[in-house]
Protein backbone atom coordinates (compact mmCIF):
# COMPACT_ATOMS: atom_id res chain seq x y z
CA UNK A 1 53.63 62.70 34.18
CA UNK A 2 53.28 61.82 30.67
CA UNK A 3 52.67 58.59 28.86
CA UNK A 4 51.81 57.07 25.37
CA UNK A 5 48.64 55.46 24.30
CA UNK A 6 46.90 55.27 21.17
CA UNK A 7 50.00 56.17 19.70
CA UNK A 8 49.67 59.62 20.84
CA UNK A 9 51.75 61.52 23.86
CA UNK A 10 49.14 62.63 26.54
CA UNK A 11 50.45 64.74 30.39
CA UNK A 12 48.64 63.55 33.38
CA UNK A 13 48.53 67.43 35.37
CA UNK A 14 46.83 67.10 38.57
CA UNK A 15 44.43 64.46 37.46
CA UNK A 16 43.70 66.22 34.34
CA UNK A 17 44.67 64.64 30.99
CA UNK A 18 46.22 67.58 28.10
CA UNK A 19 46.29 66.23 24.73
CA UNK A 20 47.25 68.75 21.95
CA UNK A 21 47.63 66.65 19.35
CA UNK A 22 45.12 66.02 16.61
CA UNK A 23 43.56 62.16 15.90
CA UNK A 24 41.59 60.67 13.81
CA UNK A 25 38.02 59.72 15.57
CA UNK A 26 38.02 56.21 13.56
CA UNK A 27 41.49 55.44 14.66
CA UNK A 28 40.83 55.86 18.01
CA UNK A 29 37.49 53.68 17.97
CA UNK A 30 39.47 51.04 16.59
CA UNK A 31 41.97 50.99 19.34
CA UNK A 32 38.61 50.99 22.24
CA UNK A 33 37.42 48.10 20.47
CA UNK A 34 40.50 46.38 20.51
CA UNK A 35 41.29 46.24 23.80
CA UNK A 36 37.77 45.38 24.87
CA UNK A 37 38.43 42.13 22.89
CA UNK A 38 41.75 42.01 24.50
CA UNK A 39 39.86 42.05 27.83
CA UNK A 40 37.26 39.36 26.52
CA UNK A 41 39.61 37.12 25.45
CA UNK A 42 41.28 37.58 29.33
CA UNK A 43 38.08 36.92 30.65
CA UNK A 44 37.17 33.66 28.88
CA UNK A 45 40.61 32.22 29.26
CA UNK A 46 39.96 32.59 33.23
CA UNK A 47 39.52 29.28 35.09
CA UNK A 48 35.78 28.90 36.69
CA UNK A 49 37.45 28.93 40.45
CA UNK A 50 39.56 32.06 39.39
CA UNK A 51 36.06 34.07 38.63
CA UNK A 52 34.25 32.05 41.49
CA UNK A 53 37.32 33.66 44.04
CA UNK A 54 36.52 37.01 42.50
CA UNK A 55 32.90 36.61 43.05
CA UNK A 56 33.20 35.50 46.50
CA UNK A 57 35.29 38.46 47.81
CA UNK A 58 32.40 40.76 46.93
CA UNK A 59 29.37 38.40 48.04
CA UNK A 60 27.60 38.74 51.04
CA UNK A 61 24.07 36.45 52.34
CA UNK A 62 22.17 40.03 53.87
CA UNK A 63 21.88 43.07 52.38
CA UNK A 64 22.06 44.76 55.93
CA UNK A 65 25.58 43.20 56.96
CA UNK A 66 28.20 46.06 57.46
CA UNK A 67 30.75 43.83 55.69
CA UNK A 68 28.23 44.11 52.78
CA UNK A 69 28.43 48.20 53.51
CA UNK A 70 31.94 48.80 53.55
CA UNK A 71 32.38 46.14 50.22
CA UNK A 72 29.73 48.96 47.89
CA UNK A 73 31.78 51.84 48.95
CA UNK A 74 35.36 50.10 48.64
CA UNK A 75 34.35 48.52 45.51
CA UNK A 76 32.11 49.64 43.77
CA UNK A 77 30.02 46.91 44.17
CA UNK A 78 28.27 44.38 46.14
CA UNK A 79 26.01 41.31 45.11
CA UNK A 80 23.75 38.76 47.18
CA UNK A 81 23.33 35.63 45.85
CA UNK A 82 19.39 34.25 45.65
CA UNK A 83 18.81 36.65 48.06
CA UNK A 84 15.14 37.63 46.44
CA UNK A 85 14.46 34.28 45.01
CA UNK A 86 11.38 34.19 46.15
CA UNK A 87 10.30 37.94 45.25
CA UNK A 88 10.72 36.77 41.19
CA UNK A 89 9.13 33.39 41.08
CA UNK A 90 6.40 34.98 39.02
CA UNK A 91 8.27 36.99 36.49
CA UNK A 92 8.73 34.73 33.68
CA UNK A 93 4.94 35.34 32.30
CA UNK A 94 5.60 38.57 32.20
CA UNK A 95 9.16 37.92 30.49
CA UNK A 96 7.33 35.63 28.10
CA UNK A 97 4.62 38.29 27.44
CA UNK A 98 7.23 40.80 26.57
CA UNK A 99 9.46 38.42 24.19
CA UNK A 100 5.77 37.85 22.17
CA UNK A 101 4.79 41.84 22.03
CA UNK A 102 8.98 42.25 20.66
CA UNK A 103 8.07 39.38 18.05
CA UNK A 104 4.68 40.10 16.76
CA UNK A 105 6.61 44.32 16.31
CA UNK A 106 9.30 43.03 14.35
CA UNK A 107 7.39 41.13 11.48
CA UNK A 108 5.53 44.38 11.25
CA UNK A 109 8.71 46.12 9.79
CA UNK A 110 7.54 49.34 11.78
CA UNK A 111 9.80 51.18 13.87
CA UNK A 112 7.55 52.43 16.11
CA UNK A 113 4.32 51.64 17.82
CA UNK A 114 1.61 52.76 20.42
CA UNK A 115 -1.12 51.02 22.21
CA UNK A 116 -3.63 52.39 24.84
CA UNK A 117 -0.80 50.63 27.60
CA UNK A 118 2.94 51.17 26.12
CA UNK A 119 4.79 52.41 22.84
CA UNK A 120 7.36 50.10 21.63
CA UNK A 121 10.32 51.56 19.34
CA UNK A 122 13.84 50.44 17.79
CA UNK A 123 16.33 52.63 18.36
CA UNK A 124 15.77 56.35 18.89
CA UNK A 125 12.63 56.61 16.25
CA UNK A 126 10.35 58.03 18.44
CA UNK A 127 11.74 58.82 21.64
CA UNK A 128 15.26 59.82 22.08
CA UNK A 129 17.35 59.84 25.26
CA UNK A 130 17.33 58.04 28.74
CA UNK A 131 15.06 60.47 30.95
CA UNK A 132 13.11 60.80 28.29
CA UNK A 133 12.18 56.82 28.12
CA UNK A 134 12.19 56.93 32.02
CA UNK A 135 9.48 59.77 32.37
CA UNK A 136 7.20 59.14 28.95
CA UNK A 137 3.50 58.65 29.73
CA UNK A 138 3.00 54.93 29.28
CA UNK A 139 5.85 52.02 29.54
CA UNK A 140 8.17 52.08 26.75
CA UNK A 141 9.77 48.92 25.32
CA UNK A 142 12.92 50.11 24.14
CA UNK A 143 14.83 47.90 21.11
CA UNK A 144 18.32 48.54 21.29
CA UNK A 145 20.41 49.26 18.19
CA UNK A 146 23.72 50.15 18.05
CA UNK A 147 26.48 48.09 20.40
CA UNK A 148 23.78 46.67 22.14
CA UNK A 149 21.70 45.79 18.94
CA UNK A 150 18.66 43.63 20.14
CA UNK A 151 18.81 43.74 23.47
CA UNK A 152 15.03 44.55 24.97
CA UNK A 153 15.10 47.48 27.77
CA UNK A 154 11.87 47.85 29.18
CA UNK A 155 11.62 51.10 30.78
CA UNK A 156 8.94 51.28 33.67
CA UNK A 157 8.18 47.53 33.70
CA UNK A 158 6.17 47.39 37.04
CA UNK A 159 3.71 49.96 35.33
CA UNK A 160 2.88 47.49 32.35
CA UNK A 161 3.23 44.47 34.51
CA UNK A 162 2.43 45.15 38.45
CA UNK A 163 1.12 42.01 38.99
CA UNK A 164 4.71 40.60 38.06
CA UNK A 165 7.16 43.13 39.16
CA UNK A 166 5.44 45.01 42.26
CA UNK A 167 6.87 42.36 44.58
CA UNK A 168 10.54 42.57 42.86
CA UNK A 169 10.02 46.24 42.76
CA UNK A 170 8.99 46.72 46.47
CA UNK A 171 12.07 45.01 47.62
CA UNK A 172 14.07 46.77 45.98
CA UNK A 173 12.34 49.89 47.66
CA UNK A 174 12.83 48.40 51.25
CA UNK A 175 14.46 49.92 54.43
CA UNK A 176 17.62 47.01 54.51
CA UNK A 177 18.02 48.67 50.80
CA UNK A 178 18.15 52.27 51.27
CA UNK A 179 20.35 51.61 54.69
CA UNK A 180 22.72 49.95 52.39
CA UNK A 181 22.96 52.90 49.66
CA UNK A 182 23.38 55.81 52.19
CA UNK A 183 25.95 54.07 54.28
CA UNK A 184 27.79 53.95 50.83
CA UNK A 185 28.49 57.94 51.41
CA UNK A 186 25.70 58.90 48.90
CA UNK A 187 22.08 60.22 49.23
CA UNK A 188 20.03 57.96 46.80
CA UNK A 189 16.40 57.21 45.63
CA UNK A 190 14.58 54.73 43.89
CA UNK A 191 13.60 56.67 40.51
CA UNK A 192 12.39 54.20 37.86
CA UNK A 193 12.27 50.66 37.32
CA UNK A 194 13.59 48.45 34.08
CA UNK A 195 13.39 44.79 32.79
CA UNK A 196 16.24 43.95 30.46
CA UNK A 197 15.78 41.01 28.25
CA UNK A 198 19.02 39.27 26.16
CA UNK A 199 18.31 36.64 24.37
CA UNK A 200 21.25 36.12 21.84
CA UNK A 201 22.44 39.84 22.11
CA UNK A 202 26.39 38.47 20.43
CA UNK A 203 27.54 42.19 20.28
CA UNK A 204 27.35 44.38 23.43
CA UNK A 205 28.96 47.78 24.58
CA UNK A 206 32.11 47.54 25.64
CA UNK A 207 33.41 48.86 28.98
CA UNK A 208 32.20 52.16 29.77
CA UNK A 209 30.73 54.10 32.62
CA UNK A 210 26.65 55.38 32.88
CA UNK A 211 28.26 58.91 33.93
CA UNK A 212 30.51 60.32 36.56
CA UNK A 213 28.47 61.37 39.18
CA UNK A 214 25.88 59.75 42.05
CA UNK A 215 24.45 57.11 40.33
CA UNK A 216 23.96 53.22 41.78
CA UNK A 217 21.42 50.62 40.12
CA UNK A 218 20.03 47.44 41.45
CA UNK A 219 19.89 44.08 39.31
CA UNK A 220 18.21 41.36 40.31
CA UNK A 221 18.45 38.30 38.24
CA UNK A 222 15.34 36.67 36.83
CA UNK A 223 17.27 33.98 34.83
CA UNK A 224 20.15 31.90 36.19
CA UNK A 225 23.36 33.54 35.13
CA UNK A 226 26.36 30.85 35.54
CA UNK A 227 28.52 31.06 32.53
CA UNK A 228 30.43 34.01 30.38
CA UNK A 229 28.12 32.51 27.25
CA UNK A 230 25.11 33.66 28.78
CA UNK A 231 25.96 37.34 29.19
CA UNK A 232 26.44 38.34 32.81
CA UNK A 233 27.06 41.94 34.59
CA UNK A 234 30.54 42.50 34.61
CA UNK A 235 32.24 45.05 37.20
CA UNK A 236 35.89 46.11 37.34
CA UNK A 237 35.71 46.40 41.20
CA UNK A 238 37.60 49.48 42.78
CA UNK A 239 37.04 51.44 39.60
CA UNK A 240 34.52 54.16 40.71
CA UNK A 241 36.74 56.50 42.64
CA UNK A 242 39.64 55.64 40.96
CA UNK A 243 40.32 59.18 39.75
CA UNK A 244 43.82 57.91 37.68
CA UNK A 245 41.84 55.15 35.76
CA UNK A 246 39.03 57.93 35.10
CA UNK A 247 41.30 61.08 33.96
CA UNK A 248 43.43 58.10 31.40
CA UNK A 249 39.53 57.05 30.14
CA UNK A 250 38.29 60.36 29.92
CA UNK A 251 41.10 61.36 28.06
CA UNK A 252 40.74 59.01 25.29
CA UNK A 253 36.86 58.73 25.57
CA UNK A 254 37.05 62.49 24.73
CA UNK A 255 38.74 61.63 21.37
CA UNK A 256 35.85 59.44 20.80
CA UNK A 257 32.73 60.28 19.51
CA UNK A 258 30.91 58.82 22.89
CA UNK A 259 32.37 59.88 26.09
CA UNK A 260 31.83 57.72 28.69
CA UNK A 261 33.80 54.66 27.59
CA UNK A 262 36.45 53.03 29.80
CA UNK A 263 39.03 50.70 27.95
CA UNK A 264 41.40 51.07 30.37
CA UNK A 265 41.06 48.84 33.27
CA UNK A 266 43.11 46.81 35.60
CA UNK A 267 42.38 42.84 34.32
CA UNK A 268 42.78 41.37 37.40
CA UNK A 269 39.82 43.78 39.12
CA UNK A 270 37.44 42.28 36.49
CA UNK A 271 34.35 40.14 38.06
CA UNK A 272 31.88 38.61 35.93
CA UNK A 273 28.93 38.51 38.36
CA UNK A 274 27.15 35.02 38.08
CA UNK A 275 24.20 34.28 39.95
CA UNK A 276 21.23 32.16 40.50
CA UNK A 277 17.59 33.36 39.76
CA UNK A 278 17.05 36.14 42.52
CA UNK A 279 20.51 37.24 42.90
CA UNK A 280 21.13 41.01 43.89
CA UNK A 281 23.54 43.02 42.91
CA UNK A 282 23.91 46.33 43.71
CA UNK A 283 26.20 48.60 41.26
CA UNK A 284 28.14 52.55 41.37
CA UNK A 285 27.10 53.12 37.78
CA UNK A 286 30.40 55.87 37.93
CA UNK A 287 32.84 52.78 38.26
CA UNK A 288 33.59 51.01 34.76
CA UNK A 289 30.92 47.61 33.53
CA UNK A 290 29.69 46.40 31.00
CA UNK A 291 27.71 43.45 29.51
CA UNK A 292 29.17 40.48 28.58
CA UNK A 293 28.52 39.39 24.81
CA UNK A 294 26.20 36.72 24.69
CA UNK A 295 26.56 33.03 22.16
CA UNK A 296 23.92 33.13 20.03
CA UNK A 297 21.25 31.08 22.27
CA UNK A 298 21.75 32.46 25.33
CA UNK A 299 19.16 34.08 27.69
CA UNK A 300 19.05 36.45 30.63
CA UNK A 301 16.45 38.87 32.28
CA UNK A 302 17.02 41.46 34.51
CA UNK A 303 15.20 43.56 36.50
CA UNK A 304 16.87 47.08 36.98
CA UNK A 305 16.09 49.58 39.90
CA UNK A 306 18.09 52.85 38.95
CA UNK A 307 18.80 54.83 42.18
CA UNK A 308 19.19 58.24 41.91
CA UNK A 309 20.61 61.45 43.95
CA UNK A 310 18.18 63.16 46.33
């Protein structure tokens, strides 16, 4: 089967995408960024009971209901609303803590540090790559640069703040949990645990996968998350074992200078996942997401549990 995009002429042959034409790299990037605007726009021209219907068909009150089951390995996805309310009521200290350690780094103009409990960097300066982050010695509060530029990614956040995140942590950890991810068809375990903090992050990746392979996180909300302006999680459900929309992405990601993005989605598949403070949402990193940007004095936390194969 062949088709155009990107002005070029590519053959779908048994799921595989052959391109033999040449393109220029910058060309290319243009077109990925313009349809994630494309898909923006969509989004914020949606009516709130439009996204609230989308929301809804994926939204289940106990993680250990077999409708919640079947939705993860149909769609991709599956969220609880409030569901660990109660497991983050102590979190925003440790938030707060975080946003002061992030402040006090910047008006140093360094681009690195390390104390006795964690090393702070921007960017890749001192320690490049996500295992890397995951398995360093001591917490490391990661500042984003790049299409995420300022977003705070606080790898191992239950080390540097157990008194805050142990609870949140341990949930995530639980039996009702673990049921849930192997009845999704795949053998997962916890591996390490993340805070994310936005806080006027206007610019953010667009649509993309984390890879291709076994790979599910858990986010639980530690901020309310009720409007596009404030940045939620946003899924295109039905997208991980879609192997069509993968081969088209692949193709053009391939032309790209970073691989894994995904500007080719189906619109109407698209759920930005609001939620109250304590919402769960669990998430096939192999199906296509991405962050929604931010206005410029908006706010969200996140705490991350990033499941991996056993």
């Amino acid at each position: 089967m062949k088709f155009n995009a990107f002005g070029l002429c590519l053959e779908l042959k048994k799921g595989k995408i052959d391109n033999s034409e040449k393109v220029d790299a910058d060309l290319i990037r243009s077109h990925i960024t313009k349809l994630n605007n494309q898909h923006i726009e969509y989004l914020r021209k949606l009516s709130l009971e439009e996204i609230s219907s989308r929301l809804t068909s994926i939204s289940y009150e106990k993680v250990d209901s077999l409708n919640a089951e079947r939705c993860l390995k149909e769609n991709g996805i599956v969220a609880f609303p409030s569901v660990f309310e109660e497991q983050v009521r102590n979190t925003d200290l440790a938030i707060s803590q975080v946003l002061d350690i992030v402040s006090n780094f910047n008006k140093s103009e360094k681009v690195w540090d390390e104390t006795q409990k964690y090393l702070i960097q921007k960017g890749s300066s001192r320690i490049r790559g996500y295992n890397a982050l995951a398995s360093y010695a001591k917490p490391v509060i990661f500042i984003r640069d790049g299409s995420d530029e300022g977003m705070i990614d606080v790898f191992n956040a239950d080390i540097l703040f157990p008194d805050f995140f142990n609870e949140v942590k341990n949930s995530l950890s639980e039996d009702s949990v673990t049921h849930l991810l192997s009845e999704s068809g795949k053998r997962l375990k916890p591996k390490n645990f993340n805070l994310y903090v936005n806080k006027g992050v206007v610019n953010t990746r667009g649509f993309h996968v984390d890879s291709y392979s076994s790979q599910v996180k858990g986010f639980v909300y530690l901020s309310d998350v009720f409007s596009l302006e404030q940045g939620p999680y946003t899924y295109v459900k039905e997208s991980s074992d879609d192997s069509t929309l993968h081969s088209l992405n692949q193709a053009i990601s391939g032309l790209d200078k970073v691989k894994t993005e995904a500007p080719i989605i189906f619109q109407k598949n698209i759920v930005p996942m609001f939620g109250g403070k304590g919402s769960f949402i669990v998430s096939d990193q192999s199906g296509i997401h991405r962050g929604f940007p931010q206005c410029s004095d908006a706010f969200r936390a996140v705490a991350v549990m990033n499941y991996t194969q056993v």
